[in-house]
N, C-alpha and C. Protein backbone atom coordinates (compact mmCIF):
# COMPACT_ATOMS: atom_id res chain seq x y z
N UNK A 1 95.72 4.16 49.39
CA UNK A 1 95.44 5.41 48.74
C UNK A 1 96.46 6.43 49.25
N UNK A 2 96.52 7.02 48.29
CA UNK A 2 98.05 8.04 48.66
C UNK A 2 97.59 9.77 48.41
N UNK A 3 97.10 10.55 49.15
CA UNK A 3 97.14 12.11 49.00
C UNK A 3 98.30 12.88 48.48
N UNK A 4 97.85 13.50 47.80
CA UNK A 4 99.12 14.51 47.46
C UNK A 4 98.71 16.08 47.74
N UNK A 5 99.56 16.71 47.74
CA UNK A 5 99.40 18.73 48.19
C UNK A 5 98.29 19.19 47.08
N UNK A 6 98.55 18.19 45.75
CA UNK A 6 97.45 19.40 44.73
C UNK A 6 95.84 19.14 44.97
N UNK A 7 95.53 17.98 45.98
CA UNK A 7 94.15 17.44 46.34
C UNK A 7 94.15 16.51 45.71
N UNK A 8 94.99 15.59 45.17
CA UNK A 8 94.62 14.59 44.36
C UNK A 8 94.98 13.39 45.25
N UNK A 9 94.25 12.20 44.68
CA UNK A 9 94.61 10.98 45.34
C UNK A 9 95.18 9.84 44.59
N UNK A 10 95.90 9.34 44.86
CA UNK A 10 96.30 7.60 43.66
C UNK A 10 95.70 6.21 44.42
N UNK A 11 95.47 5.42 43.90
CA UNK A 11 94.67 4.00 44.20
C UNK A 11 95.53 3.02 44.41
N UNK A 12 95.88 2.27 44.65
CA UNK A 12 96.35 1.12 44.31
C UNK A 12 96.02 -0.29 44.66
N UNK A 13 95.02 -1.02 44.01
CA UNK A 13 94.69 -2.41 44.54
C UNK A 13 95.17 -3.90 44.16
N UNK A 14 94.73 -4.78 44.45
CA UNK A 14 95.23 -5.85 44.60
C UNK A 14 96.53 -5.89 45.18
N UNK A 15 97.13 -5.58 45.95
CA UNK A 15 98.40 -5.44 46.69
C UNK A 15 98.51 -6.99 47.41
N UNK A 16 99.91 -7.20 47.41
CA UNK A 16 99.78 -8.62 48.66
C UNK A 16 99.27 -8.55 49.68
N UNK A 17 98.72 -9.76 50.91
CA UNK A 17 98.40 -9.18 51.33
C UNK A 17 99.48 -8.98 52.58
N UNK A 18 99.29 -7.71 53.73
CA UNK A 18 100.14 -6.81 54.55
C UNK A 18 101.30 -6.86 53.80
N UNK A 19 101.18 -6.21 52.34
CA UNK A 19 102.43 -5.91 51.09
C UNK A 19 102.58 -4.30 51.34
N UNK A 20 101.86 -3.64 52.39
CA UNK A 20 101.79 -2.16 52.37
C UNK A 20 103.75 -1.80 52.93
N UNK A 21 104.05 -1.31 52.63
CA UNK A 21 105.45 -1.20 52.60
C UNK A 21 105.42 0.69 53.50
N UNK A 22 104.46 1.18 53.63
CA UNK A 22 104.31 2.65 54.48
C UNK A 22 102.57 1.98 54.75
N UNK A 23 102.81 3.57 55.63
CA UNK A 23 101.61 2.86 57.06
C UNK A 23 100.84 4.57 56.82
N UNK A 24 99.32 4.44 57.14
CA UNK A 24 98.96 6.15 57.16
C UNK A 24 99.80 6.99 57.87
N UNK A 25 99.99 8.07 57.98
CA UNK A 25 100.44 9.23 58.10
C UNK A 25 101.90 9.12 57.00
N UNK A 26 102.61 8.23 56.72
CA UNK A 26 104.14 8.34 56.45
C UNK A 26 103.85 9.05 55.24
N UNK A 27 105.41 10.43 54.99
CA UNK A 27 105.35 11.19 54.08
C UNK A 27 106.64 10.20 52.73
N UNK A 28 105.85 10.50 51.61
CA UNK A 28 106.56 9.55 50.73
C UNK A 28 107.25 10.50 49.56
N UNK A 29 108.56 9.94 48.89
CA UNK A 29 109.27 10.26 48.07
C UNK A 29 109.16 10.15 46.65
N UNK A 30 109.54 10.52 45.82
CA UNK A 30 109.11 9.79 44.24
C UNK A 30 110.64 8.73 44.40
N UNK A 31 109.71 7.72 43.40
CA UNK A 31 110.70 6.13 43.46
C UNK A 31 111.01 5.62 44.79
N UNK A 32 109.77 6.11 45.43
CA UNK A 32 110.24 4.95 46.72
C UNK A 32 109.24 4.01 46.38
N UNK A 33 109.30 2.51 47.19
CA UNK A 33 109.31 1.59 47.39
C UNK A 33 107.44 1.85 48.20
N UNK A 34 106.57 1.85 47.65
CA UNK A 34 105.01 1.87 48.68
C UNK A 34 104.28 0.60 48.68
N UNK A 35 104.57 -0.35 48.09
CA UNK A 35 104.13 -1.67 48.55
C UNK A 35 104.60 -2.79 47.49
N UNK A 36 104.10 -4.21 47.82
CA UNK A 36 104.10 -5.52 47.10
C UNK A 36 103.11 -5.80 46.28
N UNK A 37 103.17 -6.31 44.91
CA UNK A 37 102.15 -6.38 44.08
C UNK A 37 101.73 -7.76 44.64
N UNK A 38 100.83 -8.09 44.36
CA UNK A 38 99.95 -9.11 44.68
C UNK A 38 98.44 -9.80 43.85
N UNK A 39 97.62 -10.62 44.07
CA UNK A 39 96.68 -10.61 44.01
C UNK A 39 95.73 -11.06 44.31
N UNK A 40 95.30 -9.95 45.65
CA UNK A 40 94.41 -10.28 46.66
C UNK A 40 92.72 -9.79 45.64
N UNK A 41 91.50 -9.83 46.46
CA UNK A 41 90.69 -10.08 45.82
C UNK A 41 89.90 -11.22 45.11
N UNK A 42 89.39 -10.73 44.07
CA UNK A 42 88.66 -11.62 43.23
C UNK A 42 89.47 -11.80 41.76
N UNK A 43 90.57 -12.53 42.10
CA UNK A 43 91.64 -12.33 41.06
C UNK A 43 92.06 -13.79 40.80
N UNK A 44 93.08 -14.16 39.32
CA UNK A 44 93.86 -15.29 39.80
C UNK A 44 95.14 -14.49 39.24
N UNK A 45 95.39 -13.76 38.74
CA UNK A 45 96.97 -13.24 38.32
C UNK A 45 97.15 -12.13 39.46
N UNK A 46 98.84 -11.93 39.82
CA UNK A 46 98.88 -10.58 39.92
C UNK A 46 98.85 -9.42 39.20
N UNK A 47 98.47 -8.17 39.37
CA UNK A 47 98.14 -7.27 38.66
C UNK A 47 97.88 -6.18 39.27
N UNK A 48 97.75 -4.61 38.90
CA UNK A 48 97.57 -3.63 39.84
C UNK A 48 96.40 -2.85 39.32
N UNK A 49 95.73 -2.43 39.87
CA UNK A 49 94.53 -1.09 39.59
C UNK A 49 94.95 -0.38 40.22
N UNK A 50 95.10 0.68 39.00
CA UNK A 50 95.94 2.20 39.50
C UNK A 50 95.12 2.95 39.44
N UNK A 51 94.56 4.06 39.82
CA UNK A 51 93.87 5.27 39.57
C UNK A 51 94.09 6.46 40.05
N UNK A 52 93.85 7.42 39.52
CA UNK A 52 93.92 9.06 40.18
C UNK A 52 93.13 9.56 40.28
N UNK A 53 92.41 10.39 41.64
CA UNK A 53 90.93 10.91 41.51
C UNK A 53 91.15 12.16 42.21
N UNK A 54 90.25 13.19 42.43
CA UNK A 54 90.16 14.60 42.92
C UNK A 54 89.02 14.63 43.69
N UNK A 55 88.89 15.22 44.82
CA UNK A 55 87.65 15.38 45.24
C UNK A 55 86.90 16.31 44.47
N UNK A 56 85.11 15.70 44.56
CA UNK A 56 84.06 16.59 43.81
C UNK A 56 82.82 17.15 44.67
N UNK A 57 82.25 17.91 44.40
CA UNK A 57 80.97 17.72 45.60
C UNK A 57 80.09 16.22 45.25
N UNK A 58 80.16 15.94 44.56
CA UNK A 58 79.74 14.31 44.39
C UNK A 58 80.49 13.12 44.65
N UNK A 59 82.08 13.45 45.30
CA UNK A 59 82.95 12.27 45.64
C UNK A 59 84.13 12.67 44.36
N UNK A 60 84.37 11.63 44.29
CA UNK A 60 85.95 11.25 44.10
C UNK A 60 85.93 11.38 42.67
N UNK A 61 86.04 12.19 41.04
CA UNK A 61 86.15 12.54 40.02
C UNK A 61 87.38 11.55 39.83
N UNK A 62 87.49 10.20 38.31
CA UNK A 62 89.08 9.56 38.36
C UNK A 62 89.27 10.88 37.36
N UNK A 63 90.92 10.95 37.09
CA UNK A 63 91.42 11.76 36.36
C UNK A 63 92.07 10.67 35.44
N UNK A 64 92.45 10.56 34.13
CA UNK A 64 92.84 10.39 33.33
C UNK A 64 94.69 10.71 33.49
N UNK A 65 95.22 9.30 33.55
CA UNK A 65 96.63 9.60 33.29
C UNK A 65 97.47 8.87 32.11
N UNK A 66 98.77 9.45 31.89
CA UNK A 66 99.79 8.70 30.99
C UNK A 66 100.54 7.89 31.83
N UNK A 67 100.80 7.08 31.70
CA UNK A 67 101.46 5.80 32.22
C UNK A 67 102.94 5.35 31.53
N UNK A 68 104.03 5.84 31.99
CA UNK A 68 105.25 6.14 30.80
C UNK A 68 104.98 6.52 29.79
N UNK A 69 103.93 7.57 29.69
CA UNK A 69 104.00 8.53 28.22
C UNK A 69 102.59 7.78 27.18
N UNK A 70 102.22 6.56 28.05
CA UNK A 70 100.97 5.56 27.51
C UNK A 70 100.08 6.32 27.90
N UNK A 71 98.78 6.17 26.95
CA UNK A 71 97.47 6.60 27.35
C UNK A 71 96.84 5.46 27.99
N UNK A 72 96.29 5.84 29.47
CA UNK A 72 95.74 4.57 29.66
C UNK A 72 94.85 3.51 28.97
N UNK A 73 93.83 4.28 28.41
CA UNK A 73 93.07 3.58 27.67
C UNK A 73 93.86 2.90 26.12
N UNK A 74 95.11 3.11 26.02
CA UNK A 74 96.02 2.56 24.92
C UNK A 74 95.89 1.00 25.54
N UNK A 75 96.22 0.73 26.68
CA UNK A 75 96.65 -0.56 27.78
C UNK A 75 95.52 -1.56 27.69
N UNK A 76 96.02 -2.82 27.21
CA UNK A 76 94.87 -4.00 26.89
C UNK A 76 95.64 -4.98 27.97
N UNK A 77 94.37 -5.52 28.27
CA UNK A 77 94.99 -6.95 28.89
C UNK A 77 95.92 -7.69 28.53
N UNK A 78 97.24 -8.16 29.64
CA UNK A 78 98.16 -8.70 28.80
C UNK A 78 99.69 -8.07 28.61
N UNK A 79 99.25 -6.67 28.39
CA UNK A 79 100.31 -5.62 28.21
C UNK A 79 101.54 -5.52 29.70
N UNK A 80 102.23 -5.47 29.45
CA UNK A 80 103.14 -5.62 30.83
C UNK A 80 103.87 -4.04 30.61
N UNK A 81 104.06 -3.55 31.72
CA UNK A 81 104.65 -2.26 32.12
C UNK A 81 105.94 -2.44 32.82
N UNK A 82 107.01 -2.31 31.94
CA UNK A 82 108.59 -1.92 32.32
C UNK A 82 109.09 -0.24 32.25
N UNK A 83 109.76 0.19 33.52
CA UNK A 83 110.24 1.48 33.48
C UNK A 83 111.43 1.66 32.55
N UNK A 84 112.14 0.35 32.70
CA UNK A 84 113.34 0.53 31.49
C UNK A 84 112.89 0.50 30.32
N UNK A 85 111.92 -0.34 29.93
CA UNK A 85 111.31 -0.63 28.37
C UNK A 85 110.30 -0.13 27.90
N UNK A 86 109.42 0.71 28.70
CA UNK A 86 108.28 1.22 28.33
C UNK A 86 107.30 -0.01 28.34
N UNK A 87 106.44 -0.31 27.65
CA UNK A 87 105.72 -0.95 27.35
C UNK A 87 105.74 -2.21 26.52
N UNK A 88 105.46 -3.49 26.93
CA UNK A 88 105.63 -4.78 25.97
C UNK A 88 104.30 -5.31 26.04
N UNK A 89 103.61 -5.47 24.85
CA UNK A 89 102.51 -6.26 24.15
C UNK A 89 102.84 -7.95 24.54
């Protein structure tokens, strides 16, 4: 889980495992390198669960993001995510 200054947090699971590529406290860059995909868990593919949440007085609110300009809920199983290509079905 990654904090940011505006109070928000990002998720990231199924990672390899010790794929963590920064350690708590380290301050991080945009396009750096924060871990190995993997798939640890109750999984048989690799794959990532991403999320963004805010603290609430009830816990952790997810926020709704675009994903190269994708709505998440656009994203079906299957769908593969390239930064050069956007999105392939």
């Amino acid at each position: 889980m990654i904090y940011y200054k505006d109070n928000t947090f990002s998720q990231y699971v199924h990672l390899k495992q010790y794929g963590s590529l920064v350690k708590i406290g380290d301050s991080i860059k945009a396009n750096q390198y924060i871990a190995l995909s993997g798939f640890t868990g109750w999984t048989t593919i690799p794959h990532l669960h991403f999320g963004v949440y805010k603290p609430t007085e009830n816990g952790l609110e997810s926020i709704p993001i675009l994903l190269d300009s994708i709505r998440a809920k656009e994203l079906k199983r299957g769908n593969i995510i390239t930064k050069k290509l956007g999105y392939i079905l």
